[in-house]
ModelCIF file with pLDDT and N, C-alpha, C, O atoms, coordinates in Angstrom:
data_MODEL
#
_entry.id   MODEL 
#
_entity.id                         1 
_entity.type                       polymer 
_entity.pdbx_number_of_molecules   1 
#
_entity_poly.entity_id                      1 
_entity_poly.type                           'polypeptide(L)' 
_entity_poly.nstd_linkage                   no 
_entity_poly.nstd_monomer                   no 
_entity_poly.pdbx_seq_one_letter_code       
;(UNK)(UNK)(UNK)(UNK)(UNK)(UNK)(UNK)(UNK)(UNK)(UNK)(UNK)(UNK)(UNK)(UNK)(UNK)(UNK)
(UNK)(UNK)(UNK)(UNK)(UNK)(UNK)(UNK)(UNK)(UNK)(UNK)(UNK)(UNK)(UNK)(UNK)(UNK)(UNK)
(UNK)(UNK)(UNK)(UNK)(UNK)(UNK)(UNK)(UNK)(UNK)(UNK)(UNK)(UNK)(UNK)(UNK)(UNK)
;
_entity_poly.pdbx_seq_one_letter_code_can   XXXXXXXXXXXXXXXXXXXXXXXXXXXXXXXXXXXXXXXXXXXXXXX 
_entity_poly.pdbx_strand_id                 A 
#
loop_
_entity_poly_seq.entity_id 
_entity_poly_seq.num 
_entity_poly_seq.mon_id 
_entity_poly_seq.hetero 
1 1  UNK n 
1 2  UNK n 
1 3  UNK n 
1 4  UNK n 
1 5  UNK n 
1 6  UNK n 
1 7  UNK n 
1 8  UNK n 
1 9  UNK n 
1 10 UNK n 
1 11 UNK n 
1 12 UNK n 
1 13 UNK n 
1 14 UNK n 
1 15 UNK n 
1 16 UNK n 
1 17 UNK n 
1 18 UNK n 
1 19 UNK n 
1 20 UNK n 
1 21 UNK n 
1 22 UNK n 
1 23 UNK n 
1 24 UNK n 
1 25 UNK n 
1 26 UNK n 
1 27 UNK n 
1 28 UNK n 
1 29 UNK n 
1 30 UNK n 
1 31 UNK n 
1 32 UNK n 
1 33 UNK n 
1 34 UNK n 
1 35 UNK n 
1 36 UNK n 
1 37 UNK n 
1 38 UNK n 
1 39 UNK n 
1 40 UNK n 
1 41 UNK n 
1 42 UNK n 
1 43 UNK n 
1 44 UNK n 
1 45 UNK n 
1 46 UNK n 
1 47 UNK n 
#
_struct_asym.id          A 
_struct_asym.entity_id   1 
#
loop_
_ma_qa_metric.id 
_ma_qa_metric.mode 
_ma_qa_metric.name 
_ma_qa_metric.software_group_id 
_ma_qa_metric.type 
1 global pLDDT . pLDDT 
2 local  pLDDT . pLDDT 
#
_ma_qa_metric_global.metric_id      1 
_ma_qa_metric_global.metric_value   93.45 
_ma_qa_metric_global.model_id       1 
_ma_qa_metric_global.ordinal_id     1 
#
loop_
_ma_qa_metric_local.label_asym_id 
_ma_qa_metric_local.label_comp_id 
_ma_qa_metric_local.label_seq_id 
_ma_qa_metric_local.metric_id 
_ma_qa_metric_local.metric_value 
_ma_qa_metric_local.model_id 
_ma_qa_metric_local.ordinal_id 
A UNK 1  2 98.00 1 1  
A UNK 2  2 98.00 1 2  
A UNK 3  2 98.00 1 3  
A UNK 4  2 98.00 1 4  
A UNK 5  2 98.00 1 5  
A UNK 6  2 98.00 1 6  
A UNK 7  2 98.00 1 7  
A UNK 8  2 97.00 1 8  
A UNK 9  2 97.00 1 9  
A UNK 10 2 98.00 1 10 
A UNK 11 2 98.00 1 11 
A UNK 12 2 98.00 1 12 
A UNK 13 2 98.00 1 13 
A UNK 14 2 98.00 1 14 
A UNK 15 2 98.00 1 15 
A UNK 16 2 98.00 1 16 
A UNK 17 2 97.00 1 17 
A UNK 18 2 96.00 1 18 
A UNK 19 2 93.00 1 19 
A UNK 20 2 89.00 1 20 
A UNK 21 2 83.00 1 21 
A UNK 22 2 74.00 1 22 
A UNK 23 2 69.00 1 23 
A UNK 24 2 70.00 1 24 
A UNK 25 2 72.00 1 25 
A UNK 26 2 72.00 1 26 
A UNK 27 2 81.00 1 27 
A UNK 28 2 86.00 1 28 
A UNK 29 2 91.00 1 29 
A UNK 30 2 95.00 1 30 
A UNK 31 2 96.00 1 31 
A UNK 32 2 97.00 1 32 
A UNK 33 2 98.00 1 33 
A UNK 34 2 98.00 1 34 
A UNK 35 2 97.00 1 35 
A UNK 36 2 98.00 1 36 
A UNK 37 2 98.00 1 37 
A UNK 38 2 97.00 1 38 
A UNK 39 2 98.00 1 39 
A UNK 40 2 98.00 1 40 
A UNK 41 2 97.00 1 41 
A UNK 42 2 98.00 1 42 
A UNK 43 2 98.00 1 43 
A UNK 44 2 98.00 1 44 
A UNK 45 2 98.00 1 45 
A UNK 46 2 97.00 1 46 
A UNK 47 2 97.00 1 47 
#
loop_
_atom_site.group_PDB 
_atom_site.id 
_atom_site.type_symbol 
_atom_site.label_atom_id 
_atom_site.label_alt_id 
_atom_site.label_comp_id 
_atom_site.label_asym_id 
_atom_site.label_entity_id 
_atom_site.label_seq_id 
_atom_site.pdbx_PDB_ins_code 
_atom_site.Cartn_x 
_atom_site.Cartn_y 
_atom_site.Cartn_z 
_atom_site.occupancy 
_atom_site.B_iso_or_equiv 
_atom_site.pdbx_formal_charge 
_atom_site.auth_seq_id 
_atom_site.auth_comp_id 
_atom_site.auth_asym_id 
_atom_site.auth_atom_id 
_atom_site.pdbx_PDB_model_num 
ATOM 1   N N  . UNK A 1 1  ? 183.756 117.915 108.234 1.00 98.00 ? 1  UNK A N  1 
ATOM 2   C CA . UNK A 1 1  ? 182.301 117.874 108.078 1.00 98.00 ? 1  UNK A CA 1 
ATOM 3   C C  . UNK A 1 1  ? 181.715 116.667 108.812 1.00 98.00 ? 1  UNK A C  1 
ATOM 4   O O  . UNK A 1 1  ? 180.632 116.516 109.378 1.00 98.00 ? 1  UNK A O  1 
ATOM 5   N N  . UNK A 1 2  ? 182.686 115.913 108.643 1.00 98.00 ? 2  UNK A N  1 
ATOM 6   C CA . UNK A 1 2  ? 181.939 114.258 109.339 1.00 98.00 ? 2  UNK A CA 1 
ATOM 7   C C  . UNK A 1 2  ? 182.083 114.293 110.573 1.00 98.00 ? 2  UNK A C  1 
ATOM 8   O O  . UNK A 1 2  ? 181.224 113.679 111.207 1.00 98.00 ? 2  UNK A O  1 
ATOM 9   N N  . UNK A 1 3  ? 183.161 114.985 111.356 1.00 98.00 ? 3  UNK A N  1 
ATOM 10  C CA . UNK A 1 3  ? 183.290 115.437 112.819 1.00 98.00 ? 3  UNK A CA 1 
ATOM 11  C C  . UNK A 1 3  ? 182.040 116.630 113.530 1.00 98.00 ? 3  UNK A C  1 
ATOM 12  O O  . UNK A 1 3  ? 181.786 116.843 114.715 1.00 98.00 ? 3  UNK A O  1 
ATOM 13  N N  . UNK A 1 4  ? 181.500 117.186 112.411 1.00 98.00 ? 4  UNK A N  1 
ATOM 14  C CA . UNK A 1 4  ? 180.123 118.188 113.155 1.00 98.00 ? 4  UNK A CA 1 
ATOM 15  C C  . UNK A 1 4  ? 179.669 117.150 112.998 1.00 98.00 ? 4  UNK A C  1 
ATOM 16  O O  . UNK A 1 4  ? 179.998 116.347 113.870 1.00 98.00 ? 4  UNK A O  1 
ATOM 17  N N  . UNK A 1 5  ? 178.960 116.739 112.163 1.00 98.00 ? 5  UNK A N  1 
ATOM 18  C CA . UNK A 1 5  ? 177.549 115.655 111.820 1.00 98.00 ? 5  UNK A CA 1 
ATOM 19  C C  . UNK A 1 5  ? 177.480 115.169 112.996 1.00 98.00 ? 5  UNK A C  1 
ATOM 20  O O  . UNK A 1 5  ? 176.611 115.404 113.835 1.00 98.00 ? 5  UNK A O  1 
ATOM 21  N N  . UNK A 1 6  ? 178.710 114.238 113.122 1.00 98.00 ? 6  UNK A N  1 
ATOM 22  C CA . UNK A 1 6  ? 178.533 113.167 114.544 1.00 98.00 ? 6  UNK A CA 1 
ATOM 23  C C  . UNK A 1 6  ? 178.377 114.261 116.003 1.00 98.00 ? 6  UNK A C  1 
ATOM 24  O O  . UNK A 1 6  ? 177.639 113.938 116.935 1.00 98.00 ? 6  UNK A O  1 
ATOM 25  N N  . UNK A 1 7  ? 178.958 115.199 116.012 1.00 98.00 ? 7  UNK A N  1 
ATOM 26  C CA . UNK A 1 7  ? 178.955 115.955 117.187 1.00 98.00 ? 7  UNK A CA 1 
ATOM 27  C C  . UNK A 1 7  ? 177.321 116.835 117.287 1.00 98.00 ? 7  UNK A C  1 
ATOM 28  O O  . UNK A 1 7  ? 177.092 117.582 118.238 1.00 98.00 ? 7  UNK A O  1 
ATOM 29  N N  . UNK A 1 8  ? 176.212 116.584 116.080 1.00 97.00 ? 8  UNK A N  1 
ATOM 30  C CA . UNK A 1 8  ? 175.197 117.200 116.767 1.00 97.00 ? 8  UNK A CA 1 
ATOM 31  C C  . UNK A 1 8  ? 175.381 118.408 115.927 1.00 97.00 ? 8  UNK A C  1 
ATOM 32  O O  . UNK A 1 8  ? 174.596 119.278 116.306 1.00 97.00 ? 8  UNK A O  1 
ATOM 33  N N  . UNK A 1 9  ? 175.927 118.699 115.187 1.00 97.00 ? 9  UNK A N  1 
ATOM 34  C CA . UNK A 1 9  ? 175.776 120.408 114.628 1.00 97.00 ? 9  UNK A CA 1 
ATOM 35  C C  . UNK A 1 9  ? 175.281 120.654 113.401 1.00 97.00 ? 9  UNK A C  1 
ATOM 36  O O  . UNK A 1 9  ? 175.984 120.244 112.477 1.00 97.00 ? 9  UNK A O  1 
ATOM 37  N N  . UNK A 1 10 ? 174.300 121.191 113.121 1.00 98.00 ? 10 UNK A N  1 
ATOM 38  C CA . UNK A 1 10 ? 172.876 121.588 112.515 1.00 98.00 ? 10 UNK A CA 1 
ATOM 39  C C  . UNK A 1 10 ? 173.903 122.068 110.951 1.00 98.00 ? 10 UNK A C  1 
ATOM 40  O O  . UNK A 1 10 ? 174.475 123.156 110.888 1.00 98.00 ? 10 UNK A O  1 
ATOM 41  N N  . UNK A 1 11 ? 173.962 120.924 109.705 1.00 98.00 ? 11 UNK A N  1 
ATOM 42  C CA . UNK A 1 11 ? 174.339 121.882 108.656 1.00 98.00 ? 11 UNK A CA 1 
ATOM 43  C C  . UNK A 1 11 ? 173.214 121.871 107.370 1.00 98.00 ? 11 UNK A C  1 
ATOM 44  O O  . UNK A 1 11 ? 172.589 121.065 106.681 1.00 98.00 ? 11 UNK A O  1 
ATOM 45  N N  . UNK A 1 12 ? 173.424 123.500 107.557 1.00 98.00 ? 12 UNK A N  1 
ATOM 46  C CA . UNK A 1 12 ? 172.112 123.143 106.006 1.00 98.00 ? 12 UNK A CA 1 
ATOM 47  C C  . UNK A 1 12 ? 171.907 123.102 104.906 1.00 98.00 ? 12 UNK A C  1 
ATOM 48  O O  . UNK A 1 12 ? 170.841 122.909 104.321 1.00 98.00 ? 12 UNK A O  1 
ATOM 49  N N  . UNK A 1 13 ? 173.121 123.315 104.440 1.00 98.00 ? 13 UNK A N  1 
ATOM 50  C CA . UNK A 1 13 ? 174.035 123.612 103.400 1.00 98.00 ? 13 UNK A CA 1 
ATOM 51  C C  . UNK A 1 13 ? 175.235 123.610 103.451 1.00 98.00 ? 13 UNK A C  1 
ATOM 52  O O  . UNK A 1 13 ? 175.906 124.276 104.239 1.00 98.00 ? 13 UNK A O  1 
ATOM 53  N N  . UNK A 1 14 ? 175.667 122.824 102.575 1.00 98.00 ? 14 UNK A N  1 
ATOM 54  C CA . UNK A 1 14 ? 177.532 122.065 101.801 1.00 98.00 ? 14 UNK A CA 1 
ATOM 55  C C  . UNK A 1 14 ? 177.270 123.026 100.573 1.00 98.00 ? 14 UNK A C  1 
ATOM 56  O O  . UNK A 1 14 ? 176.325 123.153 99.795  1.00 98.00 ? 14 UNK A O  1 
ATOM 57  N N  . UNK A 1 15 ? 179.040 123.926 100.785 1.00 98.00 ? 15 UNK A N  1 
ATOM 58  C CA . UNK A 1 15 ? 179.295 124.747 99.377  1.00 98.00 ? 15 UNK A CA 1 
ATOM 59  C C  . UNK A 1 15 ? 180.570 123.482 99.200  1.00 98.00 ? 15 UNK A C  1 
ATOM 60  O O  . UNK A 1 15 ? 181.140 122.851 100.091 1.00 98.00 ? 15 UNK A O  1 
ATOM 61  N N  . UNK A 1 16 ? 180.769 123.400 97.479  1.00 98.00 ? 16 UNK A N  1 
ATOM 62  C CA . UNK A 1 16 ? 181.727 122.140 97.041  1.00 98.00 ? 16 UNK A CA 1 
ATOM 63  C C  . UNK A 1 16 ? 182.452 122.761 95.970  1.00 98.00 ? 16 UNK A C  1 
ATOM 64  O O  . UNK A 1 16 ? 181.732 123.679 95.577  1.00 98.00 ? 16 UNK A O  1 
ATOM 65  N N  . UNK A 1 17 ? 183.435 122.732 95.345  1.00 97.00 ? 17 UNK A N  1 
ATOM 66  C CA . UNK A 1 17 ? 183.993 122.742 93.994  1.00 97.00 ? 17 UNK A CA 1 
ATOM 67  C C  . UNK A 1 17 ? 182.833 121.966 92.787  1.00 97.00 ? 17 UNK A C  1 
ATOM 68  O O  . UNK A 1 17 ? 182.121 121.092 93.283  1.00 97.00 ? 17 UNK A O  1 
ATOM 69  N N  . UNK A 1 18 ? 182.721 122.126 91.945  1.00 96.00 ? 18 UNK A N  1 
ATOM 70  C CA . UNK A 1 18 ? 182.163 121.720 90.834  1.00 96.00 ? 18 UNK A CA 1 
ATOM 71  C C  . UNK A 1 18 ? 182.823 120.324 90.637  1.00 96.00 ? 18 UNK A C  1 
ATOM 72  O O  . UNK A 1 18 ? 184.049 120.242 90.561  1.00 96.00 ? 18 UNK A O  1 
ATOM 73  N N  . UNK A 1 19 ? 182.112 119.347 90.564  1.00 93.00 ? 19 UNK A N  1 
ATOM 74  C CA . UNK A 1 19 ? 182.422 117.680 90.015  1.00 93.00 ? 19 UNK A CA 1 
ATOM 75  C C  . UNK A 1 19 ? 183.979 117.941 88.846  1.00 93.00 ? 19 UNK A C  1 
ATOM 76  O O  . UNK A 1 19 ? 183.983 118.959 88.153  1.00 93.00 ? 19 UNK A O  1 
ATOM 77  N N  . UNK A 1 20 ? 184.821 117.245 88.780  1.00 89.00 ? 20 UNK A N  1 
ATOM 78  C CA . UNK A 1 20 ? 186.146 117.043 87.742  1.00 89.00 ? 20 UNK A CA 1 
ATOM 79  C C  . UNK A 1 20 ? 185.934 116.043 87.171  1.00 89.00 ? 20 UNK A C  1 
ATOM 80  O O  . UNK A 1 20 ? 184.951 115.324 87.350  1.00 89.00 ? 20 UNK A O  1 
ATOM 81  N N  . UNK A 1 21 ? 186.930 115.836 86.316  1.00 83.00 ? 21 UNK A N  1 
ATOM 82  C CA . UNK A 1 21 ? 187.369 114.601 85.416  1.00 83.00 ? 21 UNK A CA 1 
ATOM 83  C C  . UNK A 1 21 ? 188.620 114.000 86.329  1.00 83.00 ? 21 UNK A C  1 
ATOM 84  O O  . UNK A 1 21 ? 189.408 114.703 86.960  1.00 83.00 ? 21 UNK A O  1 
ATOM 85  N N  . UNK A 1 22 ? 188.635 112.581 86.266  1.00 74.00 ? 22 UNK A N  1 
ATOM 86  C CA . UNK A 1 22 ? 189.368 112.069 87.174  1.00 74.00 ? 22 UNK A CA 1 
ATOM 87  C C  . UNK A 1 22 ? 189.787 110.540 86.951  1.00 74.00 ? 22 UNK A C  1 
ATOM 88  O O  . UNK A 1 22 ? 189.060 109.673 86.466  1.00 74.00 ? 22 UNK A O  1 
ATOM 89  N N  . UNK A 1 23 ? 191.120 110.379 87.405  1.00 69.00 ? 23 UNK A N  1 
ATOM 90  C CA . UNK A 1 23 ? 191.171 108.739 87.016  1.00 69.00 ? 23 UNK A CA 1 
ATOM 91  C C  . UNK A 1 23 ? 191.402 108.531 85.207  1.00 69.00 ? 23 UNK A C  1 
ATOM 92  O O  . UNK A 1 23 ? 191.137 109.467 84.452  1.00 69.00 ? 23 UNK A O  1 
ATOM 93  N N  . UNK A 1 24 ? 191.825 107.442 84.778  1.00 70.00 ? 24 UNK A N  1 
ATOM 94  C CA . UNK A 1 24 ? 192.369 106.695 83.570  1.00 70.00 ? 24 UNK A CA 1 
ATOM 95  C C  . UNK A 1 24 ? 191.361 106.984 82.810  1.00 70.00 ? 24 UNK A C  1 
ATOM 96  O O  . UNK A 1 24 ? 191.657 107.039 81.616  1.00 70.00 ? 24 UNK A O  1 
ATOM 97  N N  . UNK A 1 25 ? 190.267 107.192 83.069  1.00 72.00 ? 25 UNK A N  1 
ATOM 98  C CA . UNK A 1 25 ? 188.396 107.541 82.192  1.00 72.00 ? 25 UNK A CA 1 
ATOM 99  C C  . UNK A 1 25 ? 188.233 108.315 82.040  1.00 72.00 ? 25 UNK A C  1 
ATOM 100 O O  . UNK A 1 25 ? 187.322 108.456 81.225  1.00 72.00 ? 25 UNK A O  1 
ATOM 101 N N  . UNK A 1 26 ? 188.834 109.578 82.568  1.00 72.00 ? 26 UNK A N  1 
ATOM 102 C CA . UNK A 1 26 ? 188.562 111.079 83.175  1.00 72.00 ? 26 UNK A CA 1 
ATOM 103 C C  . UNK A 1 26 ? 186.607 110.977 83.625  1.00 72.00 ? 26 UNK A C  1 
ATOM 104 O O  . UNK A 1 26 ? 185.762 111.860 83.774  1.00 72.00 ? 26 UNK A O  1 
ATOM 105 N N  . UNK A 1 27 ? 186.565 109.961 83.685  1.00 81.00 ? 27 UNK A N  1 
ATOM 106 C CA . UNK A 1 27 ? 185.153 110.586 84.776  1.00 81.00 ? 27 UNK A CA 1 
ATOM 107 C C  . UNK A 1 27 ? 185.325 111.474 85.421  1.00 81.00 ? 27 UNK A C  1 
ATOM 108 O O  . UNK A 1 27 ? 186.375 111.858 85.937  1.00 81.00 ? 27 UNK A O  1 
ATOM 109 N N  . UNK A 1 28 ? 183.347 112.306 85.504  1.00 86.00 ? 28 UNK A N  1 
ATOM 110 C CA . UNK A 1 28 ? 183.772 112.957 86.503  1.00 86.00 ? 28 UNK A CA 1 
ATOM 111 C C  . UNK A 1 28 ? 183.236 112.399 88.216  1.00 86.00 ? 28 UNK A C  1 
ATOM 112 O O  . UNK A 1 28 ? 182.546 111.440 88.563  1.00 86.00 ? 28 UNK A O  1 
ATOM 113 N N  . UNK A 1 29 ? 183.918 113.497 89.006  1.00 91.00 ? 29 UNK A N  1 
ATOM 114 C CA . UNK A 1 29 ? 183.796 112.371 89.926  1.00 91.00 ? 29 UNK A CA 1 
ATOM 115 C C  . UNK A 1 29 ? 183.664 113.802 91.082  1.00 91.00 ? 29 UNK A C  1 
ATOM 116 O O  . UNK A 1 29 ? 184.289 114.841 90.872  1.00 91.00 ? 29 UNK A O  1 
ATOM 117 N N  . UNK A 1 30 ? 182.770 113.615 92.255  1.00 95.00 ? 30 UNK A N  1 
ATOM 118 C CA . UNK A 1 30 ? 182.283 114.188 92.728  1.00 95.00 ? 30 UNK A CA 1 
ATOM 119 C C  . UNK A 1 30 ? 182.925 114.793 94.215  1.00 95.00 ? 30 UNK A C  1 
ATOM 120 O O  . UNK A 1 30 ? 182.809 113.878 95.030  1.00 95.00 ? 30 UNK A O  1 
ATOM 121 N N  . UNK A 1 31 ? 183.429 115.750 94.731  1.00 96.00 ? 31 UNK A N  1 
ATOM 122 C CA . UNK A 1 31 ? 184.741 115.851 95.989  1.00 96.00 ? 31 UNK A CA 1 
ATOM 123 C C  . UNK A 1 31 ? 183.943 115.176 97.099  1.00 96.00 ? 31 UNK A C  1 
ATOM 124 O O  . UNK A 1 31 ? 182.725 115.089 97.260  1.00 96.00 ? 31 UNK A O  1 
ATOM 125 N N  . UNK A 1 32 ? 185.217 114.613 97.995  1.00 97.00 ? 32 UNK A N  1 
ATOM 126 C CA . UNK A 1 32 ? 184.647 114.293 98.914  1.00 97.00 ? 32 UNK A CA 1 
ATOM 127 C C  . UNK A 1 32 ? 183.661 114.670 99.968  1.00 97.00 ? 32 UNK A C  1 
ATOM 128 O O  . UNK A 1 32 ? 183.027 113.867 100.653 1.00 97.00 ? 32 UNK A O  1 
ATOM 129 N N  . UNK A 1 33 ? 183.590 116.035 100.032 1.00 98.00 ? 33 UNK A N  1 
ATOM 130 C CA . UNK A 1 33 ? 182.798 116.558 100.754 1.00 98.00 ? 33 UNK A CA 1 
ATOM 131 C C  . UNK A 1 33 ? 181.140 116.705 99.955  1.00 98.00 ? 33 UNK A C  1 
ATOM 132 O O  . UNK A 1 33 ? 180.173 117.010 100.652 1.00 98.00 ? 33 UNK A O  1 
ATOM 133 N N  . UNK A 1 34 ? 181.019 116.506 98.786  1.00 98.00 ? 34 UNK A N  1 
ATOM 134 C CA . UNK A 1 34 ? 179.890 116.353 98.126  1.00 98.00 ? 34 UNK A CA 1 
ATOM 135 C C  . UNK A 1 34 ? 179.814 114.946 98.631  1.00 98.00 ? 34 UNK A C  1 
ATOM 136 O O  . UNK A 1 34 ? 178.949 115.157 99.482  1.00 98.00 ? 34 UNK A O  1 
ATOM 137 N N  . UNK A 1 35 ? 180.010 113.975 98.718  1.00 97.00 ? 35 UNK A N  1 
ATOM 138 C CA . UNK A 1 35 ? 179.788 112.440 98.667  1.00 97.00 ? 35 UNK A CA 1 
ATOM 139 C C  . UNK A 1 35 ? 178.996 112.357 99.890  1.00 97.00 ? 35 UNK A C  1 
ATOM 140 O O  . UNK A 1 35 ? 177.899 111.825 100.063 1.00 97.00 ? 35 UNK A O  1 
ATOM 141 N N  . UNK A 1 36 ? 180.032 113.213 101.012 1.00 98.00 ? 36 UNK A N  1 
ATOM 142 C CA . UNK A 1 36 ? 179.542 113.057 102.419 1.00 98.00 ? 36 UNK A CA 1 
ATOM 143 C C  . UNK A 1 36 ? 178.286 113.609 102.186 1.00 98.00 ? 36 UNK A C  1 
ATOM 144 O O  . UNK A 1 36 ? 177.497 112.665 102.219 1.00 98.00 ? 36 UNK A O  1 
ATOM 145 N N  . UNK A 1 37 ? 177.643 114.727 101.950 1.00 98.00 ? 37 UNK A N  1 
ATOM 146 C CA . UNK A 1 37 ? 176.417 115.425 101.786 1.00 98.00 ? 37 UNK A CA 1 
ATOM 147 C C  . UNK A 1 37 ? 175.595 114.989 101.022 1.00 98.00 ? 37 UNK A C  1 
ATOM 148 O O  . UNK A 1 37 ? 174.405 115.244 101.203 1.00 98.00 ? 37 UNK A O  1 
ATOM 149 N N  . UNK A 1 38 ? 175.998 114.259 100.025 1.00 97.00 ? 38 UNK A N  1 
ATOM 150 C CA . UNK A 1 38 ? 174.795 113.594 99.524  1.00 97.00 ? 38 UNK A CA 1 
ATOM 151 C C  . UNK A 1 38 ? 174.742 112.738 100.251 1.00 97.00 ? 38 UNK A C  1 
ATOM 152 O O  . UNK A 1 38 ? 173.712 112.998 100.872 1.00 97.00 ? 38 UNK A O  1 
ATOM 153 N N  . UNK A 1 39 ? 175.410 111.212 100.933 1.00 98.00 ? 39 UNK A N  1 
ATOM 154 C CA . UNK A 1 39 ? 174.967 110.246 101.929 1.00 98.00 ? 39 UNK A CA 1 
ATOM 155 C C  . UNK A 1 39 ? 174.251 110.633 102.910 1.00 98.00 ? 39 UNK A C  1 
ATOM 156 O O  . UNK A 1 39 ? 173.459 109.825 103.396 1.00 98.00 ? 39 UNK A O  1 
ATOM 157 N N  . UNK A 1 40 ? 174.344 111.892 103.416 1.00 98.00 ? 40 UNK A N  1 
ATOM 158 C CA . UNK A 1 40 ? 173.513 112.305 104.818 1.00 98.00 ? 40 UNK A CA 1 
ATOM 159 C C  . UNK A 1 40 ? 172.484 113.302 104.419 1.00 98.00 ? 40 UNK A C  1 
ATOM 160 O O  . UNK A 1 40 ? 171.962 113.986 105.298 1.00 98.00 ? 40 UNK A O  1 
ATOM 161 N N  . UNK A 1 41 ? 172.085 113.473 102.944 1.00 97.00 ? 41 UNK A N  1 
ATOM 162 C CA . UNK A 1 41 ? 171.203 114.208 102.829 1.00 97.00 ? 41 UNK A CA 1 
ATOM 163 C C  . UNK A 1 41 ? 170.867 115.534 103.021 1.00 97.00 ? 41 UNK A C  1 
ATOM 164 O O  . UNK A 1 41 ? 169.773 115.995 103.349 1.00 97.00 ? 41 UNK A O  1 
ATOM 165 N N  . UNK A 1 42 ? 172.163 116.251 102.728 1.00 98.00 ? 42 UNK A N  1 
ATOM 166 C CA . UNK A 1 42 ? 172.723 117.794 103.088 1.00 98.00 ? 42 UNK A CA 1 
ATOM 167 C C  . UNK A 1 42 ? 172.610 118.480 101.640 1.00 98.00 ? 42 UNK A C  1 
ATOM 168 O O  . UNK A 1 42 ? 173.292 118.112 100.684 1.00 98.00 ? 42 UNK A O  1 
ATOM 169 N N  . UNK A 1 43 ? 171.948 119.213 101.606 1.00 98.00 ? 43 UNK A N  1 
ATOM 170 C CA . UNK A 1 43 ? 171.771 120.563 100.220 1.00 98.00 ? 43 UNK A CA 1 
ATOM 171 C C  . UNK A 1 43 ? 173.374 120.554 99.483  1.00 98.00 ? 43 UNK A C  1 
ATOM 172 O O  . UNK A 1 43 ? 174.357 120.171 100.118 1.00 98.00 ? 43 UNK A O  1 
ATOM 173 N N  . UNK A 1 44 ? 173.419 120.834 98.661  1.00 98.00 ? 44 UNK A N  1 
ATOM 174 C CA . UNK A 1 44 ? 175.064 120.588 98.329  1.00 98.00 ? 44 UNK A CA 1 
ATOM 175 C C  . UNK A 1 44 ? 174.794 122.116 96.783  1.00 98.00 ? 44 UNK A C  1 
ATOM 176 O O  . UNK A 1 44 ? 173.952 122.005 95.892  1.00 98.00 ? 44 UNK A O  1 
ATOM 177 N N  . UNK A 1 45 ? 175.643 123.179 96.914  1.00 98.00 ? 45 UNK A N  1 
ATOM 178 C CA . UNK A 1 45 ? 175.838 123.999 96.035  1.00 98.00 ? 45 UNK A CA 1 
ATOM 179 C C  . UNK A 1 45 ? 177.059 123.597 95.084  1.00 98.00 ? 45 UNK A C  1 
ATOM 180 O O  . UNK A 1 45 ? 177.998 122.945 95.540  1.00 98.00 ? 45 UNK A O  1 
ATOM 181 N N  . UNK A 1 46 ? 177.019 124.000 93.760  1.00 97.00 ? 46 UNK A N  1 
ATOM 182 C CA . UNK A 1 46 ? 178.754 123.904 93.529  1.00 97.00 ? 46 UNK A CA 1 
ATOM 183 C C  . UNK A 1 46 ? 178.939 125.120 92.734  1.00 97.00 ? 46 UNK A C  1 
ATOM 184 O O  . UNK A 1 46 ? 179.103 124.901 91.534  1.00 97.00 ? 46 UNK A O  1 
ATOM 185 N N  . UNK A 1 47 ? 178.956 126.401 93.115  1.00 97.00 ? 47 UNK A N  1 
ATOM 186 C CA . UNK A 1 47 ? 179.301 127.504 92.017  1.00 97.00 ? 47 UNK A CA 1 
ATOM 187 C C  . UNK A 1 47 ? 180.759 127.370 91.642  1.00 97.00 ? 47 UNK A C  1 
ATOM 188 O O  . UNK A 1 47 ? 181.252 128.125 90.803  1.00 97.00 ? 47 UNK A O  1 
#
């Protein structure tokens, strides 16, 4: 995903897995490809 962005390619929407529990806290915690899309301001689904 971070290789289009930089290359110029139009995304308008990120589909993601649903946020987990994660780590010694079980927070949940959001996949990487959600993180990227929220920093760059990309629509993000998670069915």
């Amino acid at each position: 995903l971070a290789a289009m962005h930089t290359a110029g390619i139009e995304v308008p929407l990120v589909l993601t897995q649903p946020d987990r529990p994660a780590g010694r806290g079980m927070q949940m915690h959001a996949s990487p490809v959600k993180q990227f899309a929220l920093q760059h301001h990309i629509p993000v689904a998670q069915p």
